[in-house]
N, C-alpha and C. Protein backbone atom coordinates (compact mmCIF):
# COMPACT_ATOMS: atom_id res chain seq x y z
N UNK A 1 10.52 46.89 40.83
CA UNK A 1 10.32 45.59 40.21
C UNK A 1 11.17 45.49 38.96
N UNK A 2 12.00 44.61 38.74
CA UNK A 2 12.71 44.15 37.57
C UNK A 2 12.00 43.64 36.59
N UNK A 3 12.51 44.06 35.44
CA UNK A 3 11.31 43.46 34.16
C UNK A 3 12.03 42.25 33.83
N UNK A 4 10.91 41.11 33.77
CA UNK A 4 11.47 39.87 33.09
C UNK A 4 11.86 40.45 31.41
N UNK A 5 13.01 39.50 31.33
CA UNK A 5 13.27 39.24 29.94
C UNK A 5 12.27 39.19 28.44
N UNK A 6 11.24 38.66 28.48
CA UNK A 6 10.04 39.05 27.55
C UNK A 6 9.68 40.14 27.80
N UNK A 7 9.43 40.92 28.79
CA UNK A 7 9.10 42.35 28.95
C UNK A 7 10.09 43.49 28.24
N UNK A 8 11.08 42.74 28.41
CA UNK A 8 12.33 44.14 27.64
C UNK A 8 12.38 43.52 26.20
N UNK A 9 12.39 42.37 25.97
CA UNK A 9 12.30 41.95 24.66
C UNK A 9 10.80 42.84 23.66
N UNK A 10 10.01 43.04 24.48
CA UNK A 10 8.56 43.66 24.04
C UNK A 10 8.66 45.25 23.91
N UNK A 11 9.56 45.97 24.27
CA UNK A 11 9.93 47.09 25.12
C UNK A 11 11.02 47.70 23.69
N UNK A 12 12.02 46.30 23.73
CA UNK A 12 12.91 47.01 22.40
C UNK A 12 12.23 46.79 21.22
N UNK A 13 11.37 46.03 20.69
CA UNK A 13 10.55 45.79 19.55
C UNK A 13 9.72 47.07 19.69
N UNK A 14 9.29 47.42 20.80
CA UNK A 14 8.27 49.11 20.32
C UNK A 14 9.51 49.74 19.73
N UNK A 15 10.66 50.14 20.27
CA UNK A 15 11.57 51.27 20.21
C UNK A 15 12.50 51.07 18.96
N UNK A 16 12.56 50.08 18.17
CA UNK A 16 12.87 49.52 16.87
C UNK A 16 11.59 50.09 15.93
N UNK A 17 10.65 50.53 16.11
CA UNK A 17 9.35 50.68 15.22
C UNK A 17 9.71 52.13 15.42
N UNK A 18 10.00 52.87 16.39
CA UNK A 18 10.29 54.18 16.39
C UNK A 18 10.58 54.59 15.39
N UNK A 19 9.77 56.24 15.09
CA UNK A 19 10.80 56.26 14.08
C UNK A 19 12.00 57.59 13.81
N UNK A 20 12.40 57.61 15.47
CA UNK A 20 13.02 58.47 15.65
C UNK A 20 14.81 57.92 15.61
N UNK A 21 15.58 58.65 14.87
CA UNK A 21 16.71 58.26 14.47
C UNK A 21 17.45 57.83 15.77
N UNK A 22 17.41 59.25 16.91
CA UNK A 22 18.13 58.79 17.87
C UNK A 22 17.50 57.65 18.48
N UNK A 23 16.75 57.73 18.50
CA UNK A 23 16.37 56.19 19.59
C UNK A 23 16.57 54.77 19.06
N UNK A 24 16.84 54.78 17.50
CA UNK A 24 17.34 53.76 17.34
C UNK A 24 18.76 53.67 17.08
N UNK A 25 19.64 54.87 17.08
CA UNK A 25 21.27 54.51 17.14
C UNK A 25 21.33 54.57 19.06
N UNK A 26 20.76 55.12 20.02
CA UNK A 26 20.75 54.84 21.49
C UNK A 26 20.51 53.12 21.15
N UNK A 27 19.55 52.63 20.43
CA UNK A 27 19.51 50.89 20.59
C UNK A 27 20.88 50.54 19.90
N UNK A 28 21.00 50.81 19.11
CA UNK A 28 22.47 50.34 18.28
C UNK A 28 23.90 50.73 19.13
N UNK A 29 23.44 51.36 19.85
CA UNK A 29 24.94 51.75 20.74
C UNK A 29 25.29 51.09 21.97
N UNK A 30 23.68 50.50 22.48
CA UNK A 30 23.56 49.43 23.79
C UNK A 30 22.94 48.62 23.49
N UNK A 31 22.92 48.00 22.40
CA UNK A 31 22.41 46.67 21.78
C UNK A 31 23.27 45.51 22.25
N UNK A 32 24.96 45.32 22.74
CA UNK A 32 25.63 44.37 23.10
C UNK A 32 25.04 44.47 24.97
N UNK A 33 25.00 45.79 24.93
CA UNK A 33 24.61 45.35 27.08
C UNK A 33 23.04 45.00 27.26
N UNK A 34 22.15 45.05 26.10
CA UNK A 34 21.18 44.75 26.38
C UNK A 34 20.80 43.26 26.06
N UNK A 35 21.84 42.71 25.21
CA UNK A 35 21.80 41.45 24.79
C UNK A 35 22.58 40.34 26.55
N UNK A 36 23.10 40.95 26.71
CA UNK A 36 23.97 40.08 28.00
C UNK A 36 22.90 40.27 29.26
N UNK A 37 22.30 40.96 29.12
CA UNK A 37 21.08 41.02 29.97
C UNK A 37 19.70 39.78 29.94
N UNK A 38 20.00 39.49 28.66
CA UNK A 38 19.27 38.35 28.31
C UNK A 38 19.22 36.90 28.96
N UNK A 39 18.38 35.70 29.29
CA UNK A 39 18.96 34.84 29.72
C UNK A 39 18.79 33.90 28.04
N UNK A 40 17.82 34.13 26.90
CA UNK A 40 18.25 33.53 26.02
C UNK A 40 18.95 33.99 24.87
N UNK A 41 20.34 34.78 24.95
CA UNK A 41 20.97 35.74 24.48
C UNK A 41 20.95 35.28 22.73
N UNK A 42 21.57 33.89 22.11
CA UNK A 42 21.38 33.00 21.23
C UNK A 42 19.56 33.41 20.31
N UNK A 43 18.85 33.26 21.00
CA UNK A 43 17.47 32.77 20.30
C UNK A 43 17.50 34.91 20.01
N UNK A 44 17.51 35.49 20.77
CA UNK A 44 17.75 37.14 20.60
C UNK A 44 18.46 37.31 19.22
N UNK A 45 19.64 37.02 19.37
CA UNK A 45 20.65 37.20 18.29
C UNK A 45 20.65 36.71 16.82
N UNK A 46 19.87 35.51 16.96
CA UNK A 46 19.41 34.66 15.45
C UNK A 46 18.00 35.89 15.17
N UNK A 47 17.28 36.07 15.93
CA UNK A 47 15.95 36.39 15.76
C UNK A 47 16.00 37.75 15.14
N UNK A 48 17.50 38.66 15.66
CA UNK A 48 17.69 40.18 15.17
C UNK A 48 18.65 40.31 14.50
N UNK A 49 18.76 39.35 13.47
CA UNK A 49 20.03 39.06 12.94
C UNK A 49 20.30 40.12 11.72
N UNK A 50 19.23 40.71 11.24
CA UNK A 50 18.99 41.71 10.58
C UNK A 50 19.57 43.15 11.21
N UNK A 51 19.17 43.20 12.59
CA UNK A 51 19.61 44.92 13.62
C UNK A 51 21.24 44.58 13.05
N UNK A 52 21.97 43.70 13.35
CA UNK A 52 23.20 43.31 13.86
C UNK A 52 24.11 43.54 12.79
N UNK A 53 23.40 43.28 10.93
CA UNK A 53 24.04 43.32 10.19
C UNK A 53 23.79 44.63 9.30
N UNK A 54 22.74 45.53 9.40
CA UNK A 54 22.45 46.56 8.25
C UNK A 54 23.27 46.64 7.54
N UNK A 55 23.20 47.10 6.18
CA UNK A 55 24.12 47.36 5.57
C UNK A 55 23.61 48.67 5.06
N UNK A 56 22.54 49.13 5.35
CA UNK A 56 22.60 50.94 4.93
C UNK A 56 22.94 52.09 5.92
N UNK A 57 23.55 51.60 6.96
CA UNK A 57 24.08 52.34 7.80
C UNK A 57 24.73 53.57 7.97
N UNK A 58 24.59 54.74 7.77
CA UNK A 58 26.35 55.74 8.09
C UNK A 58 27.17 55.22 8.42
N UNK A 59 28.67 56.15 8.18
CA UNK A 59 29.83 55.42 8.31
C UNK A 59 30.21 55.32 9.79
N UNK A 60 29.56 56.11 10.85
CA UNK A 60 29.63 55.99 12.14
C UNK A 60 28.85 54.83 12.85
N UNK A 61 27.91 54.56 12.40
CA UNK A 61 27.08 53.22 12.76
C UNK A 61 27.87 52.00 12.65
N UNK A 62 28.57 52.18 11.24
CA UNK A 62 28.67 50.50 11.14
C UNK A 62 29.64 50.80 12.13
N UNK A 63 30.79 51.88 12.58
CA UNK A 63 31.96 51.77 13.50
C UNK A 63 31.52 51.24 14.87
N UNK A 64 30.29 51.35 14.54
CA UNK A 64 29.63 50.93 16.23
C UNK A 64 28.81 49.33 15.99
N UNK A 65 28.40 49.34 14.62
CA UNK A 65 28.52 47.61 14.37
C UNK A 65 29.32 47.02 14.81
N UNK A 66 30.66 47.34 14.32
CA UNK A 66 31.82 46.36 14.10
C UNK A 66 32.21 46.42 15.78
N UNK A 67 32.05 47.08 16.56
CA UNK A 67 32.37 47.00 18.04
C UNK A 67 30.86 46.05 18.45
N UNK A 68 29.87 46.02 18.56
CA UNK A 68 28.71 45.36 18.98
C UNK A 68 29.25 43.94 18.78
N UNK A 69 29.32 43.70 17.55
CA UNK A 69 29.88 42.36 16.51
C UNK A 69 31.26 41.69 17.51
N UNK A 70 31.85 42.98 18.11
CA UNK A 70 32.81 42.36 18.56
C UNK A 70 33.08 41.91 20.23
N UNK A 71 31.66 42.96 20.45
CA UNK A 71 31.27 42.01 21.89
C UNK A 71 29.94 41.25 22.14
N UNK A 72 29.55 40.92 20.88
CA UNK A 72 28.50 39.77 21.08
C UNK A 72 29.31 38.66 20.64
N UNK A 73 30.40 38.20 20.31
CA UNK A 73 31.00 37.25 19.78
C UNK A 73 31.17 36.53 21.13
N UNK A 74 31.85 37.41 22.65
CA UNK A 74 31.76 36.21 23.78
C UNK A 74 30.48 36.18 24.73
N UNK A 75 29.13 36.72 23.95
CA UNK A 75 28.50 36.24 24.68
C UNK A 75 27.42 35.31 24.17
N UNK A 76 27.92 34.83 23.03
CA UNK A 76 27.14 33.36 22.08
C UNK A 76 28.30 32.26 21.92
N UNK A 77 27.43 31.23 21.73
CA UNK A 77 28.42 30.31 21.21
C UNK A 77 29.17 30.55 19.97
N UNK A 78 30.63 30.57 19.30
CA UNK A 78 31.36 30.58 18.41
C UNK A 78 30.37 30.24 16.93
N UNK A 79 29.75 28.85 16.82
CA UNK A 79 28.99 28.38 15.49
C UNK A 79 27.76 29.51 15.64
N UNK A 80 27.04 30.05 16.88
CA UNK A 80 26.00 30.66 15.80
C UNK A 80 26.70 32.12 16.00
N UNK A 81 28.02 33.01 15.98
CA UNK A 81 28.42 33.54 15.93
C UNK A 81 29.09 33.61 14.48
N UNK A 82 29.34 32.54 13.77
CA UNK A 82 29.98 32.89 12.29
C UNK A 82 28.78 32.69 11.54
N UNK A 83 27.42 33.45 11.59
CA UNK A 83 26.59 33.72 10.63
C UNK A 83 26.84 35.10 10.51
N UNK A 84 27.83 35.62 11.44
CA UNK A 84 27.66 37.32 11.43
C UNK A 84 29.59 37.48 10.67
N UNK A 85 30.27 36.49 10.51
CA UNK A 85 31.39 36.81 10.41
C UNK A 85 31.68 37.53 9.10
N UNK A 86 30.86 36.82 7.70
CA UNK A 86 31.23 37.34 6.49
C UNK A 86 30.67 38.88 6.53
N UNK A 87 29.80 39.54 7.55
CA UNK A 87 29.76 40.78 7.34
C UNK A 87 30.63 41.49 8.20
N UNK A 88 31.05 40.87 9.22
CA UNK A 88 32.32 41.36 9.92
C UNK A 88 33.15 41.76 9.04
N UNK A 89 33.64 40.84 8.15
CA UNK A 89 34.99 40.61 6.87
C UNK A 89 34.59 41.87 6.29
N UNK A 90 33.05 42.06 5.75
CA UNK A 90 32.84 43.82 4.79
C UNK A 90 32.80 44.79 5.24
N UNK A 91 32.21 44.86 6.87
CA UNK A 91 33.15 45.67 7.68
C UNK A 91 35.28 46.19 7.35
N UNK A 92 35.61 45.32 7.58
CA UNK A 92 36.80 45.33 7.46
C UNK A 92 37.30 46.00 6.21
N UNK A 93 36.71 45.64 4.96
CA UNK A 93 36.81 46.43 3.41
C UNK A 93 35.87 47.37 3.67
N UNK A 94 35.63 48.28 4.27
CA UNK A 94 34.29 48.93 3.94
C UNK A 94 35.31 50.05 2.85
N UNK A 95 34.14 50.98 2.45
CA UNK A 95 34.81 51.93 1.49
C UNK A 95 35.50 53.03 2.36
N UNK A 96 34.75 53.12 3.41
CA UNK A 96 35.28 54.61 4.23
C UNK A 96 36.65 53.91 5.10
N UNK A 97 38.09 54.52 5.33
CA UNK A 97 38.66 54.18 5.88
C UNK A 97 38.47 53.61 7.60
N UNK A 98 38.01 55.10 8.16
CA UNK A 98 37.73 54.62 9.55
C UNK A 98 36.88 53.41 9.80
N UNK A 99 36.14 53.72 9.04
CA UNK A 99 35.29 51.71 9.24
C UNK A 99 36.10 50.51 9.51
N UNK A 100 37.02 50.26 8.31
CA UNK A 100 37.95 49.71 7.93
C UNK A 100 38.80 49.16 8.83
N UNK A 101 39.65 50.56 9.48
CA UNK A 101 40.77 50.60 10.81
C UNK A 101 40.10 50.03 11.71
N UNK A 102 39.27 50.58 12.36
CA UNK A 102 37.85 49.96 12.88
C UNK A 102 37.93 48.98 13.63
N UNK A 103 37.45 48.17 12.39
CA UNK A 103 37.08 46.61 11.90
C UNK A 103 38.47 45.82 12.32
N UNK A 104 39.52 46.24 11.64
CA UNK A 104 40.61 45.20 11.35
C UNK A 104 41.55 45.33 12.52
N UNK A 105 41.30 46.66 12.75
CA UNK A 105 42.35 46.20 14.73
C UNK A 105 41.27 45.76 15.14
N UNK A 106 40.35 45.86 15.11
CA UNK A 106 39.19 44.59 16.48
C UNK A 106 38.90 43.43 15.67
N UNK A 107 39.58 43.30 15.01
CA UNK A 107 39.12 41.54 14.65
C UNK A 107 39.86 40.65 15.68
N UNK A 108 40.95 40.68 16.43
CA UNK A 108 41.52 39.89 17.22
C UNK A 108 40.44 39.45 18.20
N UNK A 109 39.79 40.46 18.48
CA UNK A 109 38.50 40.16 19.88
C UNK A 109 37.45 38.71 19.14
N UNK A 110 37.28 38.69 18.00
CA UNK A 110 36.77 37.30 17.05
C UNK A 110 37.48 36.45 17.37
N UNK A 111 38.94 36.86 16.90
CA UNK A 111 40.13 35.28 16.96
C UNK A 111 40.11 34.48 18.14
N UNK A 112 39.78 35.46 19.07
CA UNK A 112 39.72 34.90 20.51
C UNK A 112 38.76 33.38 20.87
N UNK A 113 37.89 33.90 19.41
CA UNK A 113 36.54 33.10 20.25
C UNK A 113 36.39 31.84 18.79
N UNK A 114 36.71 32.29 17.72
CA UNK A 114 36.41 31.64 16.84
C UNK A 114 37.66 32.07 15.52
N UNK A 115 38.23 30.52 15.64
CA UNK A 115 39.79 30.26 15.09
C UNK A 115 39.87 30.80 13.44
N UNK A 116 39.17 31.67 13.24
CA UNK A 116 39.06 32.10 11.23
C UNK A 116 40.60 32.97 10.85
N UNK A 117 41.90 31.77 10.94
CA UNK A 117 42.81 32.19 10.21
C UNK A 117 42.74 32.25 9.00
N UNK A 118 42.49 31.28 8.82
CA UNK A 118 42.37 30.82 7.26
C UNK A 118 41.61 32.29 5.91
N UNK A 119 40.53 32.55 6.83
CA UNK A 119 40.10 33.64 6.26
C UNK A 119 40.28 35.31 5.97
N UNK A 120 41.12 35.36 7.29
CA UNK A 120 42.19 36.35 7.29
C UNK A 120 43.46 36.33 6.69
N UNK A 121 44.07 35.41 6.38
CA UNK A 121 44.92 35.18 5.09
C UNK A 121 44.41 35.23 3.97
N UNK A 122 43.47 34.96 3.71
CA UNK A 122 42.82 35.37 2.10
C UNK A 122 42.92 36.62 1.95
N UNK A 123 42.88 37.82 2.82
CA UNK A 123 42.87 38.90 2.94
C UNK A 123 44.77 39.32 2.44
N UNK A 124 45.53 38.38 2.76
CA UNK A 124 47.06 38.87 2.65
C UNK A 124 47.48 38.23 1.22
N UNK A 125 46.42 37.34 0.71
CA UNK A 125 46.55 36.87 -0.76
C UNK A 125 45.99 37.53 -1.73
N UNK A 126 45.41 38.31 -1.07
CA UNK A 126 44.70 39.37 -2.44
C UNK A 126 44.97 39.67 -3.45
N UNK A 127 44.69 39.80 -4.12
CA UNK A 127 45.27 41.05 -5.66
C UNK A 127 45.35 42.48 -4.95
N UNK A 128 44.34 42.79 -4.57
CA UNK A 128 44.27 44.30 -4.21
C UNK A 128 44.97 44.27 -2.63
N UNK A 129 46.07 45.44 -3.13
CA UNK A 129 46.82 45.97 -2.16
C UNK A 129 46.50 46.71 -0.49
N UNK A 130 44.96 46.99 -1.12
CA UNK A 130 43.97 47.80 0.31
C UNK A 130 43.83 46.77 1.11
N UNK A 131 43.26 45.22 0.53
CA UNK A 131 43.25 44.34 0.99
C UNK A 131 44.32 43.52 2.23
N UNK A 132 45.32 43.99 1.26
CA UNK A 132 46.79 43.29 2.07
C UNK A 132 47.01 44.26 3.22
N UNK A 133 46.60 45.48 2.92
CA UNK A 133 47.23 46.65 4.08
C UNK A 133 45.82 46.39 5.37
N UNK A 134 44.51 45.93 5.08
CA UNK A 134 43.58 45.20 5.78
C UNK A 134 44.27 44.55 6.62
N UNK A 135 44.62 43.23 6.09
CA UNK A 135 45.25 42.23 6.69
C UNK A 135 46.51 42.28 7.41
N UNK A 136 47.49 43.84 7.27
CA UNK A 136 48.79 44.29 8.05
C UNK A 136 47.44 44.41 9.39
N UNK A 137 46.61 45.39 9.02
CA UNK A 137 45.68 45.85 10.43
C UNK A 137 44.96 45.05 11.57
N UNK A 138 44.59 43.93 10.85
CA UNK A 138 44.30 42.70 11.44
C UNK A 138 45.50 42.05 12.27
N UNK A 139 46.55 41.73 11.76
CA UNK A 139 47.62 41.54 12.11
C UNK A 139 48.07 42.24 13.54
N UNK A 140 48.05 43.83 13.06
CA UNK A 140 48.63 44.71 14.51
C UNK A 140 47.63 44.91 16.02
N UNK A 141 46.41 44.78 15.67
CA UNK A 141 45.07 44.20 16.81
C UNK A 141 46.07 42.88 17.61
N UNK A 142 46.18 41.71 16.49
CA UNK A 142 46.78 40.67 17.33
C UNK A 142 47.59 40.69 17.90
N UNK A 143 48.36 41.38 17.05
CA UNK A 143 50.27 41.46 17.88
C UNK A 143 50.03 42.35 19.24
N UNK A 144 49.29 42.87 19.08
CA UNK A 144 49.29 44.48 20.20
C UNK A 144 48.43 43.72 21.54
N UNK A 145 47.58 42.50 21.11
CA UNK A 145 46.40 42.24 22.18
C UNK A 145 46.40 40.45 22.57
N UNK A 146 46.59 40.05 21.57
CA UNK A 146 46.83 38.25 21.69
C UNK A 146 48.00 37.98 20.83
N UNK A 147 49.13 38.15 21.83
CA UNK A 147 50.38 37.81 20.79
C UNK A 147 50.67 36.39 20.64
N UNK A 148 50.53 36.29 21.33
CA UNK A 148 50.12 34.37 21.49
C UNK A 148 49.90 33.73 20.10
N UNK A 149 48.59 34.26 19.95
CA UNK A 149 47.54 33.79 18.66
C UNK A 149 48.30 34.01 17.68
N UNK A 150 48.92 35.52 17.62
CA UNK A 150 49.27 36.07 16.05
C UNK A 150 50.59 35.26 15.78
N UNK A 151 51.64 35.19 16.73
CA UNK A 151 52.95 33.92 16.65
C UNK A 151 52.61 33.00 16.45
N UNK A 152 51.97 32.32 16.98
CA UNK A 152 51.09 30.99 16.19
C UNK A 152 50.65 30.73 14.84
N UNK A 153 49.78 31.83 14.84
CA UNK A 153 48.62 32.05 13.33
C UNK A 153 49.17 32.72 12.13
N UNK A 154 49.59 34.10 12.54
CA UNK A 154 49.83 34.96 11.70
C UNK A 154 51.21 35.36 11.68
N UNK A 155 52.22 35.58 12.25
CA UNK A 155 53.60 35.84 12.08
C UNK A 155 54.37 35.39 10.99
N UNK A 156 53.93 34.65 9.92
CA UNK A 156 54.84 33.72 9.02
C UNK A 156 54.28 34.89 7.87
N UNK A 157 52.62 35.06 7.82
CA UNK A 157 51.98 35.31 6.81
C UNK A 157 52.37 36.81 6.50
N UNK A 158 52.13 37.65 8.32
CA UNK A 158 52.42 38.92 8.06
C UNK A 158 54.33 39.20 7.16
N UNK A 159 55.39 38.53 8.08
CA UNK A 159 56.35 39.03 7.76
C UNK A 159 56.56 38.59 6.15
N UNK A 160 55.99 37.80 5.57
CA UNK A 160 55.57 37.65 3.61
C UNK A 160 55.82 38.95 2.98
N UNK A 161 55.16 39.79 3.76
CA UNK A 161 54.60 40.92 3.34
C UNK A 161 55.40 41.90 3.04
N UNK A 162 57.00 41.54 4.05
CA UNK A 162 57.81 42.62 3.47
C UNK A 162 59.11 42.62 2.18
N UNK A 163 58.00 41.69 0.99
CA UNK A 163 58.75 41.86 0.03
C UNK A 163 57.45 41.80 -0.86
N UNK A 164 56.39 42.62 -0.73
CA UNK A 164 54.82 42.60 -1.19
C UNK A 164 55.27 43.77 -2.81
N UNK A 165 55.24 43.76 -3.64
CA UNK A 165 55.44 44.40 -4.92
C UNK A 165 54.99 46.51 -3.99
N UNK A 166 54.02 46.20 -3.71
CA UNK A 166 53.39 47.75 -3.65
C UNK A 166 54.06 48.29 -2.58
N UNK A 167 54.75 49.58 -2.46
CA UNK A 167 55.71 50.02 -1.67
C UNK A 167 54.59 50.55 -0.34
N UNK A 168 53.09 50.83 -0.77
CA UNK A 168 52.39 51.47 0.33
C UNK A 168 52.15 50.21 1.26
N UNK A 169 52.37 49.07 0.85
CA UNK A 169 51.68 47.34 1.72
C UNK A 169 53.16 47.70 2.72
N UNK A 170 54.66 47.53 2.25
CA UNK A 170 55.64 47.32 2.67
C UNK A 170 55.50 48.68 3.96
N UNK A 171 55.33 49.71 3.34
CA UNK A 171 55.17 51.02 4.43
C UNK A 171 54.36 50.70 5.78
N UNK A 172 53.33 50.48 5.58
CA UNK A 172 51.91 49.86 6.63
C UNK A 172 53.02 48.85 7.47
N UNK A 173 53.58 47.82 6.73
CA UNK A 173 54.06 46.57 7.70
C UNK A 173 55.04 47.20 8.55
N UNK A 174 55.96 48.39 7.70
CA UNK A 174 56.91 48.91 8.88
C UNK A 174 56.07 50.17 9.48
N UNK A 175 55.64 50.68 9.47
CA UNK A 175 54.77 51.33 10.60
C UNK A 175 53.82 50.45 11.54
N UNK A 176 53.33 49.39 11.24
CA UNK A 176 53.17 48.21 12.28
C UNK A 176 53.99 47.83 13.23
N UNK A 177 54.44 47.13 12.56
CA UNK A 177 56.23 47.20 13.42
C UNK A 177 56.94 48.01 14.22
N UNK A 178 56.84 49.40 13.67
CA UNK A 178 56.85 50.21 14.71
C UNK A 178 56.29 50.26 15.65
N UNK A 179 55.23 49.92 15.86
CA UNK A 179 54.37 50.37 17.33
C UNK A 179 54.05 49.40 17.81
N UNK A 180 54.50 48.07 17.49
CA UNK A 180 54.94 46.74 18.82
C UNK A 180 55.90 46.80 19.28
């Protein structure tokens, strides 16, 4: 017998109370296939909007945020999908690098679904240089996966970059470059 949808919805609410570590990074690791399993995936996603965003996470969790984040984006609509975007974006700055890399080559899998150039250029206007080398990373996701998008969107903004004051921003853009 297949469990209706309120039944597994009842099922992950025990296993969220757990208070065993693994069983709740096992939920955090199949939290996007258990959401597509859903038939009201939307009313799920507003309702656990808290699981989706922690912010006291290890630095291996959020790496598995920022992938969840990046496949629940096509299975909601775009508008109630950018309540999760500005923590996507601190994803992307996190302090630990790998987070970071992470984050900013999978942001293209977002662009796909929901058009936030605008906000990824704020990232190449920065003051801070980590920022701008962010926004090279963002950049090489697109070029490498939707080149389409990034010639369109981003190609004017990235190539800016190779007269950026900080010699480590200019380095990043030609090691980008390299590997398209």
């Amino acid at each position: 017998m297949v469990p209706e949808p309120d039944e597994l919805i009842e099922v992950f609410d025990l296993f969220m109370l757990d208070k065993s570590v693994e069983i709740k990074e096992g939920i955090l690791e199949n939290l996007p296939m258990f959401i597509s399993t859903l038939a009201d995936k939307e009313h799920f996603v507003i309702k656990n909007n808290d699981i989706l965003t922690q912010r006291n996470l290890k630095w291996r969790d959020r790496i598995i945020q920022a992938s969840n984040l990046t496949q629940i984006v096509g299975l909601i609509r775009p508008k109630v999908f950018e309540q999760f975007l500005p923590y996507y974006l601190e994803l992307c700055t996190d302090e630990v690098a790998e987070v970071r890399i992470h984050a900013s080559l999978n942001f293209h899998k977002i662009l796909k679904h929901l058009p936030v150039y605008d906000q990824i250029k704020e990232f190449k206007q920065s003051k801070k240089y980590t920022k701008r080398q962010d926004f090279i990373a963002m950049c090489e996701g697109a070029m490498l996966h939707t080149p389409d998008l990034f010639g369109s969107h981003l190609l004017q903004s990235f190539c800016e970059l190779q007269s950026d004051p900080i010699v480590n921003v200019r380095l990043e853009l030609s090691l980008t470059l390299e590997k398209a």
